[in-house]
C-alpha atoms as a PDB file:
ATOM      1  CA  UNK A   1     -14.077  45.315  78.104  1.00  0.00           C
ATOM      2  CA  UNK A   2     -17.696  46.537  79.084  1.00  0.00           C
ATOM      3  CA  UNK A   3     -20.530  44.514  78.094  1.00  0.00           C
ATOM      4  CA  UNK A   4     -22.142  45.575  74.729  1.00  0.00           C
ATOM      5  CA  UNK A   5     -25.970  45.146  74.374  1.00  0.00           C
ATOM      6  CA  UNK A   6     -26.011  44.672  70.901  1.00  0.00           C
ATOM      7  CA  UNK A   7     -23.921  41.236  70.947  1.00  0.00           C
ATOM      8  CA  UNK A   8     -25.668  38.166  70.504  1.00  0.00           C
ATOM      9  CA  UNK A   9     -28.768  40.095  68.401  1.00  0.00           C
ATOM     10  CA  UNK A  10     -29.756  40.022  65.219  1.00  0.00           C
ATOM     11  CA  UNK A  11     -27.190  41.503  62.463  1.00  0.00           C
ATOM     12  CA  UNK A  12     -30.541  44.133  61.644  1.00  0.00           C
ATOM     13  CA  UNK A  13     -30.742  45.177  64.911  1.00  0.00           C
ATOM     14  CA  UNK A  14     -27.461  46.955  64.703  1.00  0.00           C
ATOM     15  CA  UNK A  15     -26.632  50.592  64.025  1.00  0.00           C
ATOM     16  CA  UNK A  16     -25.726  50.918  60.878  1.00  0.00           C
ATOM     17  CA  UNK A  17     -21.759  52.607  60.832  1.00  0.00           C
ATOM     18  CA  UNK A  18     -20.966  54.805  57.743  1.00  0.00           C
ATOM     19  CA  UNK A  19     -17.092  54.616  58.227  1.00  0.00           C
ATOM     20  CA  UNK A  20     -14.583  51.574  59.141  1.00  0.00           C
ATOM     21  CA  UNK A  21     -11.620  51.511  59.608  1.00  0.00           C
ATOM     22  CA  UNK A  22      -9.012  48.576  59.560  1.00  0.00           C
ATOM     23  CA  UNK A  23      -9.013  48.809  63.738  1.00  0.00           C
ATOM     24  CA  UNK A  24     -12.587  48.460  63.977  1.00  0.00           C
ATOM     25  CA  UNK A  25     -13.748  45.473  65.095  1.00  0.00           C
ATOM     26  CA  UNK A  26     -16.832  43.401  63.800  1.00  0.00           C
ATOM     27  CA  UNK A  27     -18.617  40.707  65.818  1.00  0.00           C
ATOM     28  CA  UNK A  28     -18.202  37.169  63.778  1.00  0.00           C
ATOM     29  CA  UNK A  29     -20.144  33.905  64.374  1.00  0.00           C
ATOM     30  CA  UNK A  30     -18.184  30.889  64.585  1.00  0.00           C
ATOM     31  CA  UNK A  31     -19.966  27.512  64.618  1.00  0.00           C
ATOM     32  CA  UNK A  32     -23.524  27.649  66.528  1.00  0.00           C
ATOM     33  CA  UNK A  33     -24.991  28.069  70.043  1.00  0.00           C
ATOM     34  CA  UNK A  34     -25.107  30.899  72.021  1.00  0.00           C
ATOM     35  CA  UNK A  35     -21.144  32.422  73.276  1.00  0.00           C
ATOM     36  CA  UNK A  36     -19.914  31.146  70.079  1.00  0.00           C
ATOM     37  CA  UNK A  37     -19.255  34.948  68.659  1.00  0.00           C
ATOM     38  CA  UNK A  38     -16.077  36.285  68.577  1.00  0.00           C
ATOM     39  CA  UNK A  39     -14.673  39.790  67.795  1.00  0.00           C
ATOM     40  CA  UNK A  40     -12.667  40.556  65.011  1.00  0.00           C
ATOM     41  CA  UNK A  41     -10.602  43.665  63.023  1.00  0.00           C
ATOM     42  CA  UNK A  42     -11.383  44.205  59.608  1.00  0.00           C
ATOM     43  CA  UNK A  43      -7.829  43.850  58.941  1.00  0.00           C
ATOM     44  CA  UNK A  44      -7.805  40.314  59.989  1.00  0.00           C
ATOM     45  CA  UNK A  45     -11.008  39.758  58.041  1.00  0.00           C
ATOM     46  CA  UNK A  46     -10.250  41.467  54.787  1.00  0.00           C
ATOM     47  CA  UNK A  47      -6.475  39.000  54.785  1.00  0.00           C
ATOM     48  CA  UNK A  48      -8.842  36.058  54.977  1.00  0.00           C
ATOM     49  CA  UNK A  49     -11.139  37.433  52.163  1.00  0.00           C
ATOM     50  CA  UNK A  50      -7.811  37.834  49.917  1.00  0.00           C
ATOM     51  CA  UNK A  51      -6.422  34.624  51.140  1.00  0.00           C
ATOM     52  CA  UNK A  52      -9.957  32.742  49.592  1.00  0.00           C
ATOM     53  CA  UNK A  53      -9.918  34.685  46.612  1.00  0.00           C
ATOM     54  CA  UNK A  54      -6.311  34.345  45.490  1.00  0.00           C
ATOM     55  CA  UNK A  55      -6.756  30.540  46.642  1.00  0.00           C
ATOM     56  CA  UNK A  56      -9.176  30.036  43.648  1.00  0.00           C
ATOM     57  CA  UNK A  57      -6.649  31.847  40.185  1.00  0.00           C
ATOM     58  CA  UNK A  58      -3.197  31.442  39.341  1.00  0.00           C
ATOM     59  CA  UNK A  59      -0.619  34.038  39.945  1.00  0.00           C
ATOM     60  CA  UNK A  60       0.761  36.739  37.560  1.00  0.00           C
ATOM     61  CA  UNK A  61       3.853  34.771  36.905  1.00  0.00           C
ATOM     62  CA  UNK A  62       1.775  31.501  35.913  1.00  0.00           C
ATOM     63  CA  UNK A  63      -0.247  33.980  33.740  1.00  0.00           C
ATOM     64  CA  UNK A  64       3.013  35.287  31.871  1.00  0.00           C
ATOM     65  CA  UNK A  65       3.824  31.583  31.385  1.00  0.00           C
ATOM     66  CA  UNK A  66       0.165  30.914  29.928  1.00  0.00           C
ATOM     67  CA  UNK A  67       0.919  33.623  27.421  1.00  0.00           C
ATOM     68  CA  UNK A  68       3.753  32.127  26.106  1.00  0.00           C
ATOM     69  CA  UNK A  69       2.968  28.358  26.155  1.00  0.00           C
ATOM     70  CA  UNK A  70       2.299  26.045  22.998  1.00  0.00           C
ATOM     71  CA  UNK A  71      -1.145  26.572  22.591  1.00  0.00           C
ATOM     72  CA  UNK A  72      -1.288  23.492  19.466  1.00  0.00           C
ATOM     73  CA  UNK A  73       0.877  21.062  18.366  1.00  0.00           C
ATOM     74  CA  UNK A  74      -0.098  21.068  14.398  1.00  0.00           C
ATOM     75  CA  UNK A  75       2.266  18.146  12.500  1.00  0.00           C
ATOM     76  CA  UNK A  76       4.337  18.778   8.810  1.00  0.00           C
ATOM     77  CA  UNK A  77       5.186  16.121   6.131  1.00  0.00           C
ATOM     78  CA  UNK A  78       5.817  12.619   7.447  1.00  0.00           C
ATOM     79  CA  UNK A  79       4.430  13.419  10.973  1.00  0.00           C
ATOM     80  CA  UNK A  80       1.833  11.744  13.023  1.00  0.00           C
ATOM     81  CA  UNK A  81       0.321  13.767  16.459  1.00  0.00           C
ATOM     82  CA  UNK A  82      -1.879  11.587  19.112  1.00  0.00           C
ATOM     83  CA  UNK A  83      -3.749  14.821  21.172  1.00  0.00           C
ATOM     84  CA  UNK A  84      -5.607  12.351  23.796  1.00  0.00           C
ATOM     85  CA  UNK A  85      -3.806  14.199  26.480  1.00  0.00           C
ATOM     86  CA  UNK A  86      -4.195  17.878  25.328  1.00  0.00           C
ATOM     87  CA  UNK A  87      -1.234  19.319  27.872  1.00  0.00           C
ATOM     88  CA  UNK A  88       1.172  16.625  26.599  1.00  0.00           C
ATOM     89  CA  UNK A  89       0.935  15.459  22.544  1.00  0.00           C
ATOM     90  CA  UNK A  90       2.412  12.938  21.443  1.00  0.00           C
ATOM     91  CA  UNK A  91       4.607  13.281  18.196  1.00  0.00           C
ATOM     92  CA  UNK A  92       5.733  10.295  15.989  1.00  0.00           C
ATOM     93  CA  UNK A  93       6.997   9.549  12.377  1.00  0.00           C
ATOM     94  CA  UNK A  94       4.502   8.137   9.826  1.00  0.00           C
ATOM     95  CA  UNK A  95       4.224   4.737   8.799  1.00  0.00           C
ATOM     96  CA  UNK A  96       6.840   4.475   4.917  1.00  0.00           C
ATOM     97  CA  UNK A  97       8.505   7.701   5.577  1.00  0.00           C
ATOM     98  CA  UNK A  98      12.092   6.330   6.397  1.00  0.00           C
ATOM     99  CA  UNK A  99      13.430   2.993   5.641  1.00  0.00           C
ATOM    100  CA  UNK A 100      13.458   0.506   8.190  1.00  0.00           C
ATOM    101  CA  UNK A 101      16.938  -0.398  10.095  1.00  0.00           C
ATOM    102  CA  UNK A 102      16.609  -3.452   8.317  1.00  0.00           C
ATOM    103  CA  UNK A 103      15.972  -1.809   4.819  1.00  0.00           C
ATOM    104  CA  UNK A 104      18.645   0.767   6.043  1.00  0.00           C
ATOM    105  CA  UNK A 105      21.663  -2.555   6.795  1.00  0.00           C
ATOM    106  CA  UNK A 106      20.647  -3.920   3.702  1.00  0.00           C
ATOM    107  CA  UNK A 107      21.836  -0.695   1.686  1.00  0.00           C
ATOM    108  CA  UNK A 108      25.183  -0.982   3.514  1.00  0.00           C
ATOM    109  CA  UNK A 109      26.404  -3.647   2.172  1.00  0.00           C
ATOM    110  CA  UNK A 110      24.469  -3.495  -1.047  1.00  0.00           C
ATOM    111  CA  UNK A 111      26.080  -3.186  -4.486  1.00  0.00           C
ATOM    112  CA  UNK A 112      26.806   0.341  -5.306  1.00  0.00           C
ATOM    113  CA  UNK A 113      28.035   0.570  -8.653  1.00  0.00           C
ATOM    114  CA  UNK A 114      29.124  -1.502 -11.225  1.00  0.00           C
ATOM    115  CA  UNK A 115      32.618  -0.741 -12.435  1.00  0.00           C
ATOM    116  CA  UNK A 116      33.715  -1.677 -15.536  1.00  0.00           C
ATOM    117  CA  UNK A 117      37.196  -3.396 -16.153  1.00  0.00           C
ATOM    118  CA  UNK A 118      39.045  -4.444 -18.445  1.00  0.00           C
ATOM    119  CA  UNK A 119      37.662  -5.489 -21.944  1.00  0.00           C
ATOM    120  CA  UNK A 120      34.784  -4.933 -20.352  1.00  0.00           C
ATOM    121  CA  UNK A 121      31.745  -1.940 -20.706  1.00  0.00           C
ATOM    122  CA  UNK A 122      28.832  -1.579 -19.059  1.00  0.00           C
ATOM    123  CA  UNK A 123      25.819  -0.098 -20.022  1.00  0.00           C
ATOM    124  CA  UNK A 124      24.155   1.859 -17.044  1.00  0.00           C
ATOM    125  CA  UNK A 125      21.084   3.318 -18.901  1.00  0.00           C
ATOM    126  CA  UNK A 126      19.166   1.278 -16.445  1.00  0.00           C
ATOM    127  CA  UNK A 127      21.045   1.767 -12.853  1.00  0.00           C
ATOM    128  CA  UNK A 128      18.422  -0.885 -11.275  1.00  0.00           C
ATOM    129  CA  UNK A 129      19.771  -3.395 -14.181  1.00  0.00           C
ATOM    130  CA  UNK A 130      23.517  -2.487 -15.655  1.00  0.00           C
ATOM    131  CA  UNK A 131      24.088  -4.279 -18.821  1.00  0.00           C
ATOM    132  CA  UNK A 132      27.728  -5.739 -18.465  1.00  0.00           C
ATOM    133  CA  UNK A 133      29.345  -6.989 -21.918  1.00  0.00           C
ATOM    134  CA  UNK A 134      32.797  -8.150 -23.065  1.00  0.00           C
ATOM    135  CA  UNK A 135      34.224  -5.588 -25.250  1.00  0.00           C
ATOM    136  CA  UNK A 136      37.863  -7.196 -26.143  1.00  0.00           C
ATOM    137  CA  UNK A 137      40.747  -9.420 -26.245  1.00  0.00           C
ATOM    138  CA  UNK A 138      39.424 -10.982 -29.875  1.00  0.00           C
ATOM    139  CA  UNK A 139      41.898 -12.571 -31.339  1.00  0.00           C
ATOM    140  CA  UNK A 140      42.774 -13.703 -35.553  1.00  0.00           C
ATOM    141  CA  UNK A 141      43.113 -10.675 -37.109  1.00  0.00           C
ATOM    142  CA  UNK A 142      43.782  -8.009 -34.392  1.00  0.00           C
ATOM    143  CA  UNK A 143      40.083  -6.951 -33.907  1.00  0.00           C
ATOM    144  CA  UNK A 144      38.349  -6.326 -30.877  1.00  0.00           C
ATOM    145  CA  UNK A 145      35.872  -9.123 -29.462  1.00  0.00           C
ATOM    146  CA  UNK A 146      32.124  -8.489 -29.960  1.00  0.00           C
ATOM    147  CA  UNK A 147      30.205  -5.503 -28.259  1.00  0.00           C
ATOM    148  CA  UNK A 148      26.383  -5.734 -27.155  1.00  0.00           C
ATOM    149  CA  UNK A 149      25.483  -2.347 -27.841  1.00  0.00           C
ATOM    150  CA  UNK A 150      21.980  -2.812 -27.859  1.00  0.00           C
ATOM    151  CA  UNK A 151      19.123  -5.265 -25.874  1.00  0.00           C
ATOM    152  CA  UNK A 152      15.458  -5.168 -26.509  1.00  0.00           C
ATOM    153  CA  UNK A 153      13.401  -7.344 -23.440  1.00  0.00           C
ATOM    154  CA  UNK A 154      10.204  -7.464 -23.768  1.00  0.00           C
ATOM    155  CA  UNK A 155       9.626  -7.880 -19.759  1.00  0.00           C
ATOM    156  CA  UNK A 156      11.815  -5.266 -19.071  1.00  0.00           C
ATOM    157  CA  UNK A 157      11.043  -2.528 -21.975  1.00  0.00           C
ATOM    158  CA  UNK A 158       7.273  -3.605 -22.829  1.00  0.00           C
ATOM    159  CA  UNK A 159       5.910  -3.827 -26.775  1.00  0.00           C
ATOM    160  CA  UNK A 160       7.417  -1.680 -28.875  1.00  0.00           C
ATOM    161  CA  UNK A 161       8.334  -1.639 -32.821  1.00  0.00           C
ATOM    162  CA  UNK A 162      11.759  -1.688 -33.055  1.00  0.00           C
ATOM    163  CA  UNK A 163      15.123  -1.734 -31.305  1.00  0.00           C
ATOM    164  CA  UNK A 164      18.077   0.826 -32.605  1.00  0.00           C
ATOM    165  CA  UNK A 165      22.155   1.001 -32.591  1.00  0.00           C
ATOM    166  CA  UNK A 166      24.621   3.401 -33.966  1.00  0.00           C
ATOM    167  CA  UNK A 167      27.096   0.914 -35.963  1.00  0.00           C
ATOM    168  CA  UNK A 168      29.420   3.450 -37.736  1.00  0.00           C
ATOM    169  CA  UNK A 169      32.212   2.749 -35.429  1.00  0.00           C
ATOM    170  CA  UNK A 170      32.029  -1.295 -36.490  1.00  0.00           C
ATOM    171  CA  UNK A 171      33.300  -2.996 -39.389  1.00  0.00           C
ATOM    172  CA  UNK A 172      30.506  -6.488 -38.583  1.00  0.00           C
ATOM    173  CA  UNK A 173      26.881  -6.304 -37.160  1.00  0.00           C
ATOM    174  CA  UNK A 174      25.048  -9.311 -35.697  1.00  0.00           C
ATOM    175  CA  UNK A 175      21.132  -8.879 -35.293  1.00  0.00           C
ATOM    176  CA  UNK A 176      19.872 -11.983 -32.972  1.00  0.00           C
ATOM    177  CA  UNK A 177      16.002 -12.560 -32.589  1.00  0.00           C
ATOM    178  CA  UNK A 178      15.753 -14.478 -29.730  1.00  0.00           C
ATOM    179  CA  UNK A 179      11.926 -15.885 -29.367  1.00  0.00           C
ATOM    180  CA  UNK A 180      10.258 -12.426 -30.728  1.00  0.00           C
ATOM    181  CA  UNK A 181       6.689 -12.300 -31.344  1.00  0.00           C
ATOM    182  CA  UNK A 182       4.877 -10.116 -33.322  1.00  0.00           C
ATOM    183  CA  UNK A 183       1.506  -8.358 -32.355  1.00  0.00           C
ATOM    184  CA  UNK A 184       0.643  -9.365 -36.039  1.00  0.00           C
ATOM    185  CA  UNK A 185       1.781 -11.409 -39.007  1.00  0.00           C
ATOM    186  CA  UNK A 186       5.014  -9.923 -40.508  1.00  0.00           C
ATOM    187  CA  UNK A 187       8.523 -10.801 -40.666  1.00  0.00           C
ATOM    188  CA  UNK A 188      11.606 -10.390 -37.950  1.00  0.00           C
ATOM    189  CA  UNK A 189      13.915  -7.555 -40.286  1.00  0.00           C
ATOM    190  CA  UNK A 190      16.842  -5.377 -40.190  1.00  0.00           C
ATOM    191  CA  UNK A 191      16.501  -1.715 -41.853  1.00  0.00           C
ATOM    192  CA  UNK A 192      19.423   0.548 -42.129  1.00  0.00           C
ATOM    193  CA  UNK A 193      19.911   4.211 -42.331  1.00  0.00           C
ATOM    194  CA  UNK A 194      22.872   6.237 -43.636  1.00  0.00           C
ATOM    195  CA  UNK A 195      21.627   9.443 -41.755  1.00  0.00           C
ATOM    196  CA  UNK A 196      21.846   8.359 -37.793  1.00  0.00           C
ATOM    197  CA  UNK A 197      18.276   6.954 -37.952  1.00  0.00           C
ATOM    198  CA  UNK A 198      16.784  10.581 -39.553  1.00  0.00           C
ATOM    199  CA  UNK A 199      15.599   8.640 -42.315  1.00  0.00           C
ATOM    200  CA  UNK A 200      15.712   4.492 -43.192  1.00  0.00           C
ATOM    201  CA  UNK A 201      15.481   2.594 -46.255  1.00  0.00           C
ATOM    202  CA  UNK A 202      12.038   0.887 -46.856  1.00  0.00           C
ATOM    203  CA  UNK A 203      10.021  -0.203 -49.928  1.00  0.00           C
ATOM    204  CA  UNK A 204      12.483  -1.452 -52.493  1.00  0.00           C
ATOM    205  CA  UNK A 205      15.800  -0.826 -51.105  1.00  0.00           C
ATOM    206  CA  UNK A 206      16.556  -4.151 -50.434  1.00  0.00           C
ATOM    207  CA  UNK A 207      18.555  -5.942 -52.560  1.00  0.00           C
ATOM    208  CA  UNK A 208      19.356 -10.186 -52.301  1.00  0.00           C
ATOM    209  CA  UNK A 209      21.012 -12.894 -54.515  1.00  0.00           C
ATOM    210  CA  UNK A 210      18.944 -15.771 -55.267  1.00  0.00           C
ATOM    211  CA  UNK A 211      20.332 -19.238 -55.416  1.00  0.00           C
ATOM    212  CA  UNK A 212      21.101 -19.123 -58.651  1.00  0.00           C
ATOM    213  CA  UNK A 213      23.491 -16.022 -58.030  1.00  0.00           C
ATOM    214  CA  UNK A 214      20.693 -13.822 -59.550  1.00  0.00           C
ATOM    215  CA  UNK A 215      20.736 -10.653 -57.980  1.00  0.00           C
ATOM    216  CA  UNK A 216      17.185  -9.386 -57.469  1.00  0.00           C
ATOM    217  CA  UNK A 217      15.058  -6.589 -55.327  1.00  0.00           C
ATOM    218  CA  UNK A 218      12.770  -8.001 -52.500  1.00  0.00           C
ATOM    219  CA  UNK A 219       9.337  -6.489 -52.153  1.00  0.00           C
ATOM    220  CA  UNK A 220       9.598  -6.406 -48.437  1.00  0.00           C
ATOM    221  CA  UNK A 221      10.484  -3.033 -46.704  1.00  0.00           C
ATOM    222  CA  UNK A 222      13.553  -4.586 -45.077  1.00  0.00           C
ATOM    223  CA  UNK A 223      16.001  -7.286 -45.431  1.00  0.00           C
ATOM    224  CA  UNK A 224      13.918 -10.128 -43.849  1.00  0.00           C
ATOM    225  CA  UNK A 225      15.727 -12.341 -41.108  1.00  0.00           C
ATOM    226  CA  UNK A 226      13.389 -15.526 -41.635  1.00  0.00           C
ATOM    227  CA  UNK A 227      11.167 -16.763 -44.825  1.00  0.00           C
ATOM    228  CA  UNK A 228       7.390 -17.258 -43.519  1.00  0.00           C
ATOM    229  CA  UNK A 229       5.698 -14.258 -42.192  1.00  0.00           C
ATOM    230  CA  UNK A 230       4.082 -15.149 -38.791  1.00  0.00           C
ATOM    231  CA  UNK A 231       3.321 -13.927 -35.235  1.00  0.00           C
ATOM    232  CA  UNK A 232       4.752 -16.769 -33.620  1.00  0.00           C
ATOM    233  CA  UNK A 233       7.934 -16.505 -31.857  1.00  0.00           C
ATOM    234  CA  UNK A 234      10.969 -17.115 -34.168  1.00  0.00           C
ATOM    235  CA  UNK A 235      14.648 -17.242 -33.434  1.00  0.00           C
ATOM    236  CA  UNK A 236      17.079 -15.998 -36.028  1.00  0.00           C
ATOM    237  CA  UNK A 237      20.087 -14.095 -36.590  1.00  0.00           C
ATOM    238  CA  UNK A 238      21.427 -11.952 -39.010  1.00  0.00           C
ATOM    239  CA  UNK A 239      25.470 -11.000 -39.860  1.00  0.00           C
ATOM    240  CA  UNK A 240      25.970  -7.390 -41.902  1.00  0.00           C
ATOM    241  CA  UNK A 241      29.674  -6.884 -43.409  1.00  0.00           C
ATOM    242  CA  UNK A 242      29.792  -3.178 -43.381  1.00  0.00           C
ATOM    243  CA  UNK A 243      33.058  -1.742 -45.924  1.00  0.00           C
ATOM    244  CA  UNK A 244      32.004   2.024 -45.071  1.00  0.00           C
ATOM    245  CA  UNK A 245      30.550   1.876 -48.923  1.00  0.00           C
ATOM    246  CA  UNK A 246      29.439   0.521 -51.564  1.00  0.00           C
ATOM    247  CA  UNK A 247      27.363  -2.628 -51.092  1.00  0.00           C
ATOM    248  CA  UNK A 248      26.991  -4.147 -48.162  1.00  0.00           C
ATOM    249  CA  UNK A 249      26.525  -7.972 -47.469  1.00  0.00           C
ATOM    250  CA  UNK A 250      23.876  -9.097 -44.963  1.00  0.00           C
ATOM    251  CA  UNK A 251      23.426 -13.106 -44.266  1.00  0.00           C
ATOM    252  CA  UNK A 252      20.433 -14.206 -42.479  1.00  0.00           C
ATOM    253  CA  UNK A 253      20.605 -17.360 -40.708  1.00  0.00           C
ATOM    254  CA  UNK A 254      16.548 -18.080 -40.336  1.00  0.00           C
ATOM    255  CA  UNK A 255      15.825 -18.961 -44.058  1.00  0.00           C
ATOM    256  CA  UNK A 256      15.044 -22.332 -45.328  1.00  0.00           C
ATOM    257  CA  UNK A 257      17.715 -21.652 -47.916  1.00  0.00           C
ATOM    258  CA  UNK A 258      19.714 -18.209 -46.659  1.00  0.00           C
ATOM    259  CA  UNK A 259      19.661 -15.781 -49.539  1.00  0.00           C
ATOM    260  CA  UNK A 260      22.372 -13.542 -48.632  1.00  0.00           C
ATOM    261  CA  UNK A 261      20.878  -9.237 -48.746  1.00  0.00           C
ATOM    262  CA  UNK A 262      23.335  -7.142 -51.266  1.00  0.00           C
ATOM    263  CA  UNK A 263      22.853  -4.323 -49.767  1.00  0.00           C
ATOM    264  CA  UNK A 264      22.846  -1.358 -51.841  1.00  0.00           C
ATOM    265  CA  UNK A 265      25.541   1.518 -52.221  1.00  0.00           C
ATOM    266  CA  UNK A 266      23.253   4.426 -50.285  1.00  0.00           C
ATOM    267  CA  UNK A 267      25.801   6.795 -51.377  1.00  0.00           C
ATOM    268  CA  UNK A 268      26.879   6.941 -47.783  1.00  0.00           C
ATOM    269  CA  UNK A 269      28.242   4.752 -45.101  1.00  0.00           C
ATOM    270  CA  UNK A 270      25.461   2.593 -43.230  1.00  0.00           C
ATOM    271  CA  UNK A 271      25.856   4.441 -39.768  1.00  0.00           C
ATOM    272  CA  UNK A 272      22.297   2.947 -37.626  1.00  0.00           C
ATOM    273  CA  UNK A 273      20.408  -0.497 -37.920  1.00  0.00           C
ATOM    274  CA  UNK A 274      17.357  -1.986 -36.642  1.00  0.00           C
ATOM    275  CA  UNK A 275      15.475  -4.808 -35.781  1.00  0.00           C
ATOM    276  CA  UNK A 276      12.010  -4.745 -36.169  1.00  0.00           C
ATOM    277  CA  UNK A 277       8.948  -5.730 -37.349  1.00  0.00           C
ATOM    278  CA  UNK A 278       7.802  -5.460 -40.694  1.00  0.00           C
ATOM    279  CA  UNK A 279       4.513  -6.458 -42.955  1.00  0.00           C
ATOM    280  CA  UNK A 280       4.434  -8.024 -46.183  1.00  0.00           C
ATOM    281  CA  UNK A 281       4.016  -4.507 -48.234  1.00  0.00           C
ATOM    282  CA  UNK A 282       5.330  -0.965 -47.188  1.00  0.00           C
ATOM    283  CA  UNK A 283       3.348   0.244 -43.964  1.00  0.00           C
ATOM    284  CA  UNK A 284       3.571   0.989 -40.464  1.00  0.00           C
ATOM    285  CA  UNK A 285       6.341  -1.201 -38.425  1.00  0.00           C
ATOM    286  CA  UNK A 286       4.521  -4.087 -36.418  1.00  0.00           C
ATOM    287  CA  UNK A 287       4.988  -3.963 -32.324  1.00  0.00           C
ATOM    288  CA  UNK A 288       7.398  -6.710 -30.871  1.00  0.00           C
ATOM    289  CA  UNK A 289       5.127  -8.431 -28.145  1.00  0.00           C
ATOM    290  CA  UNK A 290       7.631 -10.854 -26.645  1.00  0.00           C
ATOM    291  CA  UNK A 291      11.400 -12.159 -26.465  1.00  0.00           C
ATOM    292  CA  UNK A 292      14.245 -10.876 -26.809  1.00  0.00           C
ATOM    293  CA  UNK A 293      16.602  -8.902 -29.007  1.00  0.00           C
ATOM    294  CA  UNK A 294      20.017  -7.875 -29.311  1.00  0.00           C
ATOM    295  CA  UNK A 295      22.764  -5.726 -31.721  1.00  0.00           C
ATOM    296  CA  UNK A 296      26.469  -6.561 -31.437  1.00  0.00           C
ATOM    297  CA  UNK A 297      29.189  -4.269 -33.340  1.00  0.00           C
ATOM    298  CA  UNK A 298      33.147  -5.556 -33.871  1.00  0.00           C
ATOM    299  CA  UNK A 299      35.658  -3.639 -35.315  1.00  0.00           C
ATOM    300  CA  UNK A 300      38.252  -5.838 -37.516  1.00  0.00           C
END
């Protein structure tokens, strides 16, 4: 090829061209000095270009997978989510959500239920703390042994006025007062009701014999367990003979000298009791604040 006098000049100092074409062929500088030019087609020059630029974005199928990628990890209930490392969070469950394994062996062999056999009942009002009780095989008689049907605990149930049982299916009641406190002065009593606890007999109901055999009305609103009124703790018990009608014989075991209750004939068969806490004259019941509590029933 012919000499050209234009090579090795300054770019300016060429013609200007108003048309290429992809054979045309441009003079390009590579490194210094003088000889260093080389010629080249725009073909081969425009691959390069497209070579550089495609070098520097991601292709159309990496786009497509942009579009459809997790953009945030956002966490629900009981979920934890460390985003140090934005392209790769890290999920994990939150501290008390699940038991532990340990937790999780110990309710394997953990007691499930308590099943009652028999002459036995159990009271699962409280499934954390079943009440288990005897409920047979009395003998003399042909009745059944004695049934707990009721507990009052302070440290389980807190203070509270009285503690209540249905007794219409027993012929004898026992009332125990086992260390019960009072939140003020007033006596340990039993009150009865002949309408399922709707009502209960109070101020003057209260019949007892004296030791002379004289049968006379006690002022107290309830047929007192023990003879000194107090807030101290006091441990008594009472035993109620219950005919379906007609009087009904209570003996408390806490007096000095026990003056058996005569219980009056209601009209109707004593069908709930309680033990609770009573003043000196008719007024509000008085909070037990300690000890325990308890109503048996037997059927003879």
């Amino acid at each position: 090829m012919a000499d050209t006098p234009f090579l090795n000049k300054n770019i300016d100092a060429l013609p200007l061209a108003s048309t290429l074409n992809s054979t045309d062929l441009m003079e390009v500088q590579q490194g210094t000095g003088v000889g260093s030019n080389k010629r080249t087609p725009l073909s081969l020059l425009a691959a390069q270009i497209s070579t550089l630029i495609a070098s520097g974005f991601a292709t159309a199928a990496q786009g497509a997978k942009a579009d459809s990628a997790v953009q945030s990890v956002q966490v629900g209930t009981g979920l934890t989510v460390d985003n140090t490392t934005a392209h790769s969070p890290k999920l994990a469950v939150a501290a008390g959500t699940y038991a532990s394994a340990a937790q999780g062996a110990k309710a394997d062999t953990a007691i499930q239920a308590v099943v009652a056999g028999t002459n036995v009942t159990v009271d699962n009002t409280n499934p954390l703390r079943p009440v288990v009780s005897a409920s047979g095989g009395g003998g003399g008689g042909g009745g059944t042994g004695w049934t707990r049907i009721a507990i009052y605990d302070f440290a389980v149930n807190g203070a509270q006025p009285s503690l209540e049982a249905d007794v219409g299916a027993y012929s004898e009641v026992q009332i125990i007062s086992d260390g019960v406190t009072l939140a003020s002065t007033g006596y340990r009593a039993i009150q009865v009701s002949v309408d399922g606890g709707t009502t209960w007999k109070t101020s003057a109901e209260y019949d007892y014999t004296t030791m002379n055999g004289v049968l006379s009305t006690s002022a107290l609103p309830g047929a007192a367990l023990h003879s000194t009124a107090t807030t101290s703790a006091i441990s008594c018990t009472g035993l109620m003979l219950l005919d379906g009608g007609g009087r009904t014989t209570m003996y408390p075991s806490g007096n000095i000298a026990p003056q058996p209750f005569m219980l009056r004939d209601y009209g109707s068969p004593i069908n709930r009791v309680r033990i609770c806490g009573i003043p000196s004259s008719p007024g509000a019941l008085i909070n037990m604040t300690g000890g325990k509590a308890y109503i048996y029933g037997r059927k003879i």
